[in-house]
Protein backbone atom coordinates (compact mmCIF):
# COMPACT_ATOMS: atom_id res chain seq x y z
CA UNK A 1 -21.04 -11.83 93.40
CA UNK A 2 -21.18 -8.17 94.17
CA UNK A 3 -18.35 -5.82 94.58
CA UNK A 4 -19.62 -5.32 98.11
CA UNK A 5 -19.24 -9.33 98.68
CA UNK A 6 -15.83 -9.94 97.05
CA UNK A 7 -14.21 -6.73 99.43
CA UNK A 8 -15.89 -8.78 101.89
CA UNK A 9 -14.70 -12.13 101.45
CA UNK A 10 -11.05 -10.68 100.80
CA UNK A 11 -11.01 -9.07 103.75
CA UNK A 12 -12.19 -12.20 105.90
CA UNK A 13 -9.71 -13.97 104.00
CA UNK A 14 -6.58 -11.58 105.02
CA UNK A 15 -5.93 -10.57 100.93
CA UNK A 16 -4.19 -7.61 100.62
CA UNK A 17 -5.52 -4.32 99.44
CA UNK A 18 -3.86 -4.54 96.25
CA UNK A 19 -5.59 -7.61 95.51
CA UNK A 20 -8.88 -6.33 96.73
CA UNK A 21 -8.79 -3.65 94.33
CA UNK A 22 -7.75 -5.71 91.55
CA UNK A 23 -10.86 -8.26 92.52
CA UNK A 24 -13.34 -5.60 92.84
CA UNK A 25 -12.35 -3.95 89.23
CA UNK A 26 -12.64 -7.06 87.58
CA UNK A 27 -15.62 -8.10 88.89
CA UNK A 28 -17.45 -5.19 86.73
CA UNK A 29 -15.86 -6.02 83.41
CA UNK A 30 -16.53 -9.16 81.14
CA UNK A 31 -13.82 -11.41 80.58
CA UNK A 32 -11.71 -10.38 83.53
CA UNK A 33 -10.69 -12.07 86.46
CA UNK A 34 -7.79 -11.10 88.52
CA UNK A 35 -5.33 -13.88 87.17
CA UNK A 36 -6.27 -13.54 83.34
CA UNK A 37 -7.89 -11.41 80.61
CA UNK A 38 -10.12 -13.31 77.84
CA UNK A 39 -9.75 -12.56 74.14
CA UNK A 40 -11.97 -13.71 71.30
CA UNK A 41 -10.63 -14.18 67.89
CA UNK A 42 -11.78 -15.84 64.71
CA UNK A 43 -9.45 -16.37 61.68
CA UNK A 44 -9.88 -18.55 58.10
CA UNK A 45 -8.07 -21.90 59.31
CA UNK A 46 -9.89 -23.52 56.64
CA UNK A 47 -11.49 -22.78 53.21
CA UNK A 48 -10.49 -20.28 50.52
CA UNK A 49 -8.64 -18.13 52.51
CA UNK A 50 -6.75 -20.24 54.34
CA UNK A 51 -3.61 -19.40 54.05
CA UNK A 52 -4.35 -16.59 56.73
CA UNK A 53 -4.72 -19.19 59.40
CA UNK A 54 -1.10 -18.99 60.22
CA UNK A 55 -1.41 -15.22 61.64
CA UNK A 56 -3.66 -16.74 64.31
CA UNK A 57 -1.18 -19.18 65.51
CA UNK A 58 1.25 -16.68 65.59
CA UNK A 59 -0.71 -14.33 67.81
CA UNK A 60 -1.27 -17.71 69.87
CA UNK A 61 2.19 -18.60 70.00
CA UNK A 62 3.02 -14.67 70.96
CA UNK A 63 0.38 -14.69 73.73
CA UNK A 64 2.22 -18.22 74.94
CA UNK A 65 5.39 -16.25 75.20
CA UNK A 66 4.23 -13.74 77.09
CA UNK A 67 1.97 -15.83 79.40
CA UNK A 68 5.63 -17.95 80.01
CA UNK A 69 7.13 -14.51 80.79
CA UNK A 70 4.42 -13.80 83.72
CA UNK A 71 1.73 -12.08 81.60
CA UNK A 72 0.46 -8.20 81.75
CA UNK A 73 0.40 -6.50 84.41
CA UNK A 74 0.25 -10.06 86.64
CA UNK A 75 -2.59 -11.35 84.42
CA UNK A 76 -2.59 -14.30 81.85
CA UNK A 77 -3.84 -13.72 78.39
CA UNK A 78 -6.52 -16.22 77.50
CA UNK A 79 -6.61 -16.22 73.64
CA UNK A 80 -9.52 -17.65 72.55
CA UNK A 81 -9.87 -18.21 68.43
CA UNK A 82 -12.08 -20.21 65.95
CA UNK A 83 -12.23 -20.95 62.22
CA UNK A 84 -15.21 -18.99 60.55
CA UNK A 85 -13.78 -20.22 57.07
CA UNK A 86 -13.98 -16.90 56.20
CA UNK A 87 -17.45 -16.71 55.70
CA UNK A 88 -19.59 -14.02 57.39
CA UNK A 89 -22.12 -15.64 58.27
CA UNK A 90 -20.25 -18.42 60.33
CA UNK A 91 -18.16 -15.43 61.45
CA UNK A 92 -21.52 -13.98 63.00
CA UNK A 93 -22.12 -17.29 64.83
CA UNK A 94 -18.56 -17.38 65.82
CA UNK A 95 -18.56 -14.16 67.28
CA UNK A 96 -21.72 -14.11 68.97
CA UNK A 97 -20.77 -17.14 70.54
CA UNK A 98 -17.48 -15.40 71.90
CA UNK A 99 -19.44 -12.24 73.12
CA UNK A 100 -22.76 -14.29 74.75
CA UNK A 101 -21.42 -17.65 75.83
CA UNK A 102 -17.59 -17.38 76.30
CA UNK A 103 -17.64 -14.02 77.56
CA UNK A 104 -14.37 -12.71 76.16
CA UNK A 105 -13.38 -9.13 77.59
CA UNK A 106 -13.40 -7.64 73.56
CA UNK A 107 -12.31 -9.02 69.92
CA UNK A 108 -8.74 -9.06 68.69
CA UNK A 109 -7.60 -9.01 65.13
CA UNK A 110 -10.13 -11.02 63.59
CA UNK A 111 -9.94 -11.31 60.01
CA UNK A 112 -11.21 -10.30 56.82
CA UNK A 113 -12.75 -7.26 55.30
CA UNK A 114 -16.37 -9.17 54.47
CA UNK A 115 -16.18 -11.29 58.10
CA UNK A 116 -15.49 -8.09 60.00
CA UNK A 117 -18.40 -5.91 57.94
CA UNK A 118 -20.78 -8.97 59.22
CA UNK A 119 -20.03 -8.32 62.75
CA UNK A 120 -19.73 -4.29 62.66
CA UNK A 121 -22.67 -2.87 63.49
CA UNK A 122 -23.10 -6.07 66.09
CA UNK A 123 -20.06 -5.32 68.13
CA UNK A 124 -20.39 -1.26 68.21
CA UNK A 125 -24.45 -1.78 69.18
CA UNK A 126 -23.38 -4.61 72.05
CA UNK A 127 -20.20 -1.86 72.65
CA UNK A 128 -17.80 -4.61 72.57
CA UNK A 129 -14.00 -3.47 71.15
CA UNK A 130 -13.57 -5.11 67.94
CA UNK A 131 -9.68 -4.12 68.25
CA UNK A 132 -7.36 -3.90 65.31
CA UNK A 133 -9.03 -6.01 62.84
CA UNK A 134 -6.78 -7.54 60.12
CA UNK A 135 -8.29 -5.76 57.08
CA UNK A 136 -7.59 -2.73 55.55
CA UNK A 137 -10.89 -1.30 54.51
CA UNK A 138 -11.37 2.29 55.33
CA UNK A 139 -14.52 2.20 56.76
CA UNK A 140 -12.67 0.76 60.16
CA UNK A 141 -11.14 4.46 60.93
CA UNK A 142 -14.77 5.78 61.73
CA UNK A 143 -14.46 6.18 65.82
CA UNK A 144 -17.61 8.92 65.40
CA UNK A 145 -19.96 6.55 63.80
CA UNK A 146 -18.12 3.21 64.89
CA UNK A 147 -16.40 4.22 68.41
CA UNK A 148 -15.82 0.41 69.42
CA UNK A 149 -14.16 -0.55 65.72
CA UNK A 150 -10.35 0.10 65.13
CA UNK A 151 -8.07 -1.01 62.39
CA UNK A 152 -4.51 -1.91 62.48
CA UNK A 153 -2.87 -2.14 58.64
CA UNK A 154 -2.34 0.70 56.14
CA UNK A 155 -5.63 1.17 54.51
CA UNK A 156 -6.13 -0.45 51.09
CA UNK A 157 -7.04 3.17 49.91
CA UNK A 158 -4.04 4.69 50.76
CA UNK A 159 -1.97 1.60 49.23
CA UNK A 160 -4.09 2.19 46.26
CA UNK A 161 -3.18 5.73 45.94
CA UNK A 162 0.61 4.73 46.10
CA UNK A 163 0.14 2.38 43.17
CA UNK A 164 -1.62 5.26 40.97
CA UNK A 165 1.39 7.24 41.76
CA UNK A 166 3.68 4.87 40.55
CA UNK A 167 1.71 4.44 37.62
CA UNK A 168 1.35 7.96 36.32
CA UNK A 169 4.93 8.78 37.04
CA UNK A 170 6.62 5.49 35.31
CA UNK A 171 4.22 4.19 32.38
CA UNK A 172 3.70 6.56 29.91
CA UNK A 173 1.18 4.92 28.05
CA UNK A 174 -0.67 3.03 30.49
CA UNK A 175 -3.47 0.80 30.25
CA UNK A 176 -4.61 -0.77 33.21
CA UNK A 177 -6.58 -4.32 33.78
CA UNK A 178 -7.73 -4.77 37.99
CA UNK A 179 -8.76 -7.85 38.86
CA UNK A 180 -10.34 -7.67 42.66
CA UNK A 181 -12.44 -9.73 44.79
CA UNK A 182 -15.96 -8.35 44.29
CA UNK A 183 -16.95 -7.07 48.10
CA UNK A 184 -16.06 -4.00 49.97
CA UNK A 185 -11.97 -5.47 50.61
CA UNK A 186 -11.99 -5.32 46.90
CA UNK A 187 -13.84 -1.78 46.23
CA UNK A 188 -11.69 -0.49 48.99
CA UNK A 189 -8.85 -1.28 46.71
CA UNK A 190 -10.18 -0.08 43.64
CA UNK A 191 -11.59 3.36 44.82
CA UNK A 192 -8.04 4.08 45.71
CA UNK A 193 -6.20 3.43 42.74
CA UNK A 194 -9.02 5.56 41.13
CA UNK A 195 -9.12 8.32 43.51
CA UNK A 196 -5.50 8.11 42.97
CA UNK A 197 -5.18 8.50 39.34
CA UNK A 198 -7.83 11.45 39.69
CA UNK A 199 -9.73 12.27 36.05
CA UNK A 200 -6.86 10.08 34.00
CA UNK A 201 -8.47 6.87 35.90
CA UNK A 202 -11.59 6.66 32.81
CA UNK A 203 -8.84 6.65 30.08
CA UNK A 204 -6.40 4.65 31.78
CA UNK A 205 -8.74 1.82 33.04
CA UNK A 206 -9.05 -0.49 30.14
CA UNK A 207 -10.91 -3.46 31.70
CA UNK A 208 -12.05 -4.58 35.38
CA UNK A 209 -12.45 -8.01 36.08
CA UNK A 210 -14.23 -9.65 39.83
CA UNK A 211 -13.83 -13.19 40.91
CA UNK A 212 -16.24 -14.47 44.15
CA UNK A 213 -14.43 -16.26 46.98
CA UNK A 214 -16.17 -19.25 46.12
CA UNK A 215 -14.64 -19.55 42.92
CA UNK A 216 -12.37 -22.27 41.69
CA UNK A 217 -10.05 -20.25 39.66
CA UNK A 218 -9.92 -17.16 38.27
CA UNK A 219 -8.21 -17.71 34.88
CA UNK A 220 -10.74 -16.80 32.33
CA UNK A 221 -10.34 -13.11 34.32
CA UNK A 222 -6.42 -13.74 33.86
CA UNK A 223 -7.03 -14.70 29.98
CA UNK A 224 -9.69 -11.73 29.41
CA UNK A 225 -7.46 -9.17 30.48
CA UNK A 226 -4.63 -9.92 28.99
CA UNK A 227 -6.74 -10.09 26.03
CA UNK A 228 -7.77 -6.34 26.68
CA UNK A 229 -4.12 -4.75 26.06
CA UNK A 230 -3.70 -3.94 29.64
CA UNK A 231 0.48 -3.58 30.17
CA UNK A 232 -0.39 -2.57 34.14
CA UNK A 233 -2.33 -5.70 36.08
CA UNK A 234 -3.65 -4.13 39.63
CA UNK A 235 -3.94 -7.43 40.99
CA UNK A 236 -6.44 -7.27 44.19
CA UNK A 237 -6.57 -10.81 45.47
CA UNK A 238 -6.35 -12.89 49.24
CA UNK A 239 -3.38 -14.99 48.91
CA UNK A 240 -4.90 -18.41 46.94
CA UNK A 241 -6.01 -16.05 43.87
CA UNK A 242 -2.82 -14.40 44.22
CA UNK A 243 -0.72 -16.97 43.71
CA UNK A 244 -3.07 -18.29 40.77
CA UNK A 245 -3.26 -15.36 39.25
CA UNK A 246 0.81 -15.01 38.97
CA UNK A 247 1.22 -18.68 37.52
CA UNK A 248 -1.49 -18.09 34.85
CA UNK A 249 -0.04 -14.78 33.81
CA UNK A 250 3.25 -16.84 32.99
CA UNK A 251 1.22 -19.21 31.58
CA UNK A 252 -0.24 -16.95 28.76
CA UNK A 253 3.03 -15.16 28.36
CA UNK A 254 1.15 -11.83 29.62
CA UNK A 255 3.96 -9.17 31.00
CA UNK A 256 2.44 -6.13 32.08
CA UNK A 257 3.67 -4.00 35.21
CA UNK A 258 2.24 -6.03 38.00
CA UNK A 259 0.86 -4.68 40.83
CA UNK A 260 0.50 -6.93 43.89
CA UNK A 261 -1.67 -5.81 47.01
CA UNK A 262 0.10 -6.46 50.34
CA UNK A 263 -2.20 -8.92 51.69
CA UNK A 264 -0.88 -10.93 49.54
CA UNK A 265 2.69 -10.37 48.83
CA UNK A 266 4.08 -13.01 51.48
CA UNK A 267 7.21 -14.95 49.92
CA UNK A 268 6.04 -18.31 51.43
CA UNK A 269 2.16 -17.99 51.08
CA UNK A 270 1.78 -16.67 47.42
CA UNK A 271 5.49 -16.41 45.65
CA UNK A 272 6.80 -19.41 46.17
CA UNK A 273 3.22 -21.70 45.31
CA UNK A 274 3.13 -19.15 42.40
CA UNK A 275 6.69 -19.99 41.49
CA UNK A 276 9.44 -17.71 42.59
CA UNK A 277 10.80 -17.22 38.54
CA UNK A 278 7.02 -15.85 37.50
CA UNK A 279 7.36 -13.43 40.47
CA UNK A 280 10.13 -11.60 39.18
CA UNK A 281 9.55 -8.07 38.96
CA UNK A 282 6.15 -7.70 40.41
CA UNK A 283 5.77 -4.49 42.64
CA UNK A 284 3.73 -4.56 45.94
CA UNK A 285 4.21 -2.13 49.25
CA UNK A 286 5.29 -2.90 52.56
CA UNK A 287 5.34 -2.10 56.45
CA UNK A 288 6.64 -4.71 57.63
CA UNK A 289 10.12 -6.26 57.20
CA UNK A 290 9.87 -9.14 55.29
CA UNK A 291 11.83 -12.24 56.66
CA UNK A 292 13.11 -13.46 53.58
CA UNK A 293 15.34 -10.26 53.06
CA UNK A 294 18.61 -10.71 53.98
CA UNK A 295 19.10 -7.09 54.87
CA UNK A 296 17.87 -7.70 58.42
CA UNK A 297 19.82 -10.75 58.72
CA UNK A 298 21.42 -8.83 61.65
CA UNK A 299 18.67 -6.91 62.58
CA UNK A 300 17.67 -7.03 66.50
CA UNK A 301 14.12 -7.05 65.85
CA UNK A 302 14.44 -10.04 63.38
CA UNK A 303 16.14 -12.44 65.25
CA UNK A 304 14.29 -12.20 68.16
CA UNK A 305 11.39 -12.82 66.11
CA UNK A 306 13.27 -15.61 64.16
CA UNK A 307 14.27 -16.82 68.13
CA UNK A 308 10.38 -16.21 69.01
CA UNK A 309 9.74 -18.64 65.51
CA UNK A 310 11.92 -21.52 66.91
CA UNK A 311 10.49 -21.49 70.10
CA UNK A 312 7.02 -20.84 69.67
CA UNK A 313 6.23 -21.18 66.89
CA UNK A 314 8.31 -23.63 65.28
CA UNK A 315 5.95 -25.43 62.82
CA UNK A 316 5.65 -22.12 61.25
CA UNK A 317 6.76 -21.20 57.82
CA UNK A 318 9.66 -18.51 58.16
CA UNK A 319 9.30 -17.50 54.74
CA UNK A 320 5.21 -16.08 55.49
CA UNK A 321 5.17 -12.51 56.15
CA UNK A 322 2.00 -13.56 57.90
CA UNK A 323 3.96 -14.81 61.07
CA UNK A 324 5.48 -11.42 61.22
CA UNK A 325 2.22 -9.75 60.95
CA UNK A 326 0.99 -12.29 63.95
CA UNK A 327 3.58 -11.37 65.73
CA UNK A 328 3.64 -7.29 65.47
CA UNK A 329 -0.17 -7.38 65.79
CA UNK A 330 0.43 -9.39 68.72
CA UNK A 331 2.84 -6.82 70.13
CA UNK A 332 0.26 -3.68 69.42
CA UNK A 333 -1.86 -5.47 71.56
CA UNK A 334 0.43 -5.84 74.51
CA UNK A 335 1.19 -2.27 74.43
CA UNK A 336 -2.60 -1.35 74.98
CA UNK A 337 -2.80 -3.62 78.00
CA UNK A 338 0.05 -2.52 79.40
CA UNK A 339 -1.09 1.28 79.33
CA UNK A 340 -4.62 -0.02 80.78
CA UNK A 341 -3.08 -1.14 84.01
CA UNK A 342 -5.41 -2.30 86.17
CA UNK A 343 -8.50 -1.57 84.63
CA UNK A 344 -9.32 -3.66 81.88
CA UNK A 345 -12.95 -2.21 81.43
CA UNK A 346 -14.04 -2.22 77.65
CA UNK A 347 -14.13 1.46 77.79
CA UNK A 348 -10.52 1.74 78.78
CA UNK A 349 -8.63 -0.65 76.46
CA UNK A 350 -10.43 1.66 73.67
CA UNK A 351 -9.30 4.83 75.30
CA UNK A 352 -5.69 3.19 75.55
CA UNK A 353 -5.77 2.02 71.89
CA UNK A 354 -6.44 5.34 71.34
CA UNK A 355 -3.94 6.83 72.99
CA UNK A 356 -0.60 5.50 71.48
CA UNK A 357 2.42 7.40 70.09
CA UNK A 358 4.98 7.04 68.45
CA UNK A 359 5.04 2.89 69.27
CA UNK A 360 8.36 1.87 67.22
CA UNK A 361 7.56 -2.24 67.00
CA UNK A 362 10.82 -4.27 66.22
CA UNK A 363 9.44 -6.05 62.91
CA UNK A 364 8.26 -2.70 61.47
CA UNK A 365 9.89 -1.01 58.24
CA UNK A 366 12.45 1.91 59.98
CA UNK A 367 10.62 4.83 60.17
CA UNK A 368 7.05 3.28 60.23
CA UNK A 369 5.14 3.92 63.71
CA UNK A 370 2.05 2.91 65.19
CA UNK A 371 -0.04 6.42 66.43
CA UNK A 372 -3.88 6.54 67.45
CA UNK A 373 -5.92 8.99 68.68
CA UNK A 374 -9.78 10.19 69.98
CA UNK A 375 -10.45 10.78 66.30
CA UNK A 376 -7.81 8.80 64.67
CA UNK A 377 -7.91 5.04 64.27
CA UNK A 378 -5.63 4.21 61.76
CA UNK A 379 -2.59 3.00 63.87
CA UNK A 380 -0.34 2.78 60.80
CA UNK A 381 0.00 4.56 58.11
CA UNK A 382 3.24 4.20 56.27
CA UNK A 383 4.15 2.20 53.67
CA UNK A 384 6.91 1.72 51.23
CA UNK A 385 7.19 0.05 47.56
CA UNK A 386 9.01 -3.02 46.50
CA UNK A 387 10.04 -5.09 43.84
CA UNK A 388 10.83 -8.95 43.88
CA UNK A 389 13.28 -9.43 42.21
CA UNK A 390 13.52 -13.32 41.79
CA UNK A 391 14.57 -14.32 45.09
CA UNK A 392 13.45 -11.19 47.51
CA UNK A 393 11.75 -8.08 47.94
CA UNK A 394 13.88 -5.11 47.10
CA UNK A 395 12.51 -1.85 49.04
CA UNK A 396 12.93 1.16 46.77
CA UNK A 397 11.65 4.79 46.75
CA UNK A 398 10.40 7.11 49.99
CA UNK A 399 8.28 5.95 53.15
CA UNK A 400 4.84 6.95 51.98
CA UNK A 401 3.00 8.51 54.79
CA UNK A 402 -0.66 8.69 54.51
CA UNK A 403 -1.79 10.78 57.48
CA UNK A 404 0.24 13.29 55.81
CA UNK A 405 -1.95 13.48 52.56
């Protein structure tokens, strides 16, 4: 139906203005009718990565919340998600079948630095928003090359920069083993910590080991490099490897510094399958508050998220730092729609999620803000270190701020 048509008809049929306009707008932009707005995610419920699947049903159960509450701007959210196993090409398949067949108005969060570089030059060439994906990688900052591709998290760059820091100003005599996943999530990870540690990285560096996501374990990587007199482990992993990798350093009685990427430093996910005991003093970074600490027992922002949990979301494991990233994605996402207003064009929900400042989200560290811009599209930015020390995460040291460096 034309624009021309639906005036029409709304006129004949004694709709109000307000109405008309909202009909006519949507009829020009996919996924958009004037009671709802159709999203398209995919997420790992299944295979090696699993453990992700959880931030999908918490975005779910957010967008239920806020669908109960009347929706955005008098539109319902229709969340639309599927399991790609996290496996790029299934996540191709997925998402083609989101943009050609369902019709979704753009892509939200999906996950995984390898699923998301499947899909990248796809959704900028079909100029489809593929809107704060849930990886880190760098190369989603790139609005000149990439103008319909935006990130969310701290970059695994930048978080590998804060480790080198740490490193060169608190081991003396370091010698560091890495263990990563061997695709660009992993790289990403690795070029940081190098970049960090400058021209000490080739003497420092002692050993580098790379596991596939298809593999069953990764101890004989565990085993090598404790066997290469590494005393730092930069341990790059999604959270099954992570968790492996902590029990089998406990195993072999290895104790070196250990380094923990965020991904994969959620209490209930990796720590506790890991065992809580063989946790003890490894050092991660984080932005978001994790649930398990009991300094925002009285927090605002926790317990309505904890409220949000029981409601919602109630299956959900409170102890997963995942269901607070679900949940604060979730949130980002609101924010954009609500600054689009009316028109919910995929032109304009990229210009919005362009446009935000200084967005203080309640389940974000103090101090850590989401800001975007025409040639910025790293939303967050700030990080801070940890250490577990048993039974929590203890924050320690400065707020890190990356677009500051």
């Amino acid at each position: 139906m034309t624009r021309r048509n639906i005036i029409a008809l709304a006129l004949s049929l004694g709709v109000g203005l307000a109405l008309v306009a909202r009909l006519a707008v949507a009829a020009d932009m996919p996924g958009v009718t004037a009671t709802e707005v159709k999203i398209g995610h995919t997420n790992p419920y299944s295979g090696n990565a699993s453990a992700y699947g959880t931030i999908g049903k918490a975005i779910a159960a957010y967008f239920k919340k806020m669908n109960d509450e009347g929706g955005i701007n008098g539109r319902k959210i229709n969340f639309v998600t599927y399991d790609d196993g996290y496996s790029p090409p299934k996540t191709v398949e997925m998402v083609r079948r989101l943009i050609e067949q369902d019709e979704v108005a753009f892509l939200f969060n999906t996950l995984g630095t390898p699923t998301n570089s499947a899909i990248h030059k796809y959704m900028n060439q079909m100029k489809v928003p593929q809107l704060f994906v849930a990886t880190g990688a760098t190369k989603w900052g790139d609005p000149q090359n990439f103008p319909w591709t935006m990130g969310w998290q701290p970059t695994y760059q930048a978080e590998g920069h804060i480790y080198a820091q740490y490193v060169l100003k608190n081991v003396p005599n370091a010698k560091i083993g890495i263990l990563y996943q061997n695709d660009d999530y992993g790289k990403d990870y690795v070029k940081g910590l190098k970049d960090g540690l400058g021209d000490a990285a080739k003497k420092l560096i002692v050993m580098e080991q790379t596991y596939e996501t298809s593999d069953p374990t990764i101890d004989s990587q565990i085993v090598n490099l404790k066997n290469s007199g590494a005393n730092v482990f930069y341990n790059v992993t999604i959270p099954k490897y992570a968790a492996q990798a902590i029990k089998k350093t406990a195993e072999i009685g290895w104790k070196p510094l250990h380094l923990l990427n965020n991904v994969s430093n959620s209490v209930g996910a990796v720590l506790k399958p890991a065992g809580l005991q063989n946790s003890k003093d490894i050092v991660s970074t984080f932005y978001l508050k994790d649930p398990t600490d009991p300094t925002w027992q009285n927090d605002a922002g926790y317990k309505d998220w904890l409220a949000f949990m029981k409601k919602y979301y109630p299956e959900g494991d409170l102890s997963d730092l995942g269901n607070v990233y679900g949940y604060t994605v979730a949130q980002g996402l609101v924010q954009v729609l609500k600054q689009c207003g009316n028109d919910l064009s995929r032109e304009n929900v990229m210009k919005q999620a362009a446009s935000i400042k200084g967005l203080s989200l309640p389940m974000l560290l103090p101090g850590v803000k989401v800001n975007t811009g025409p040639t910025d599209f790293y939303p967050i930015e700030q990080e801070q270190l940890a250490k577990f020390d048993g039974e929590r995460w203890v924050l320690f040291g400065e707020i890190y701020d990356a677009s500051k460096k």
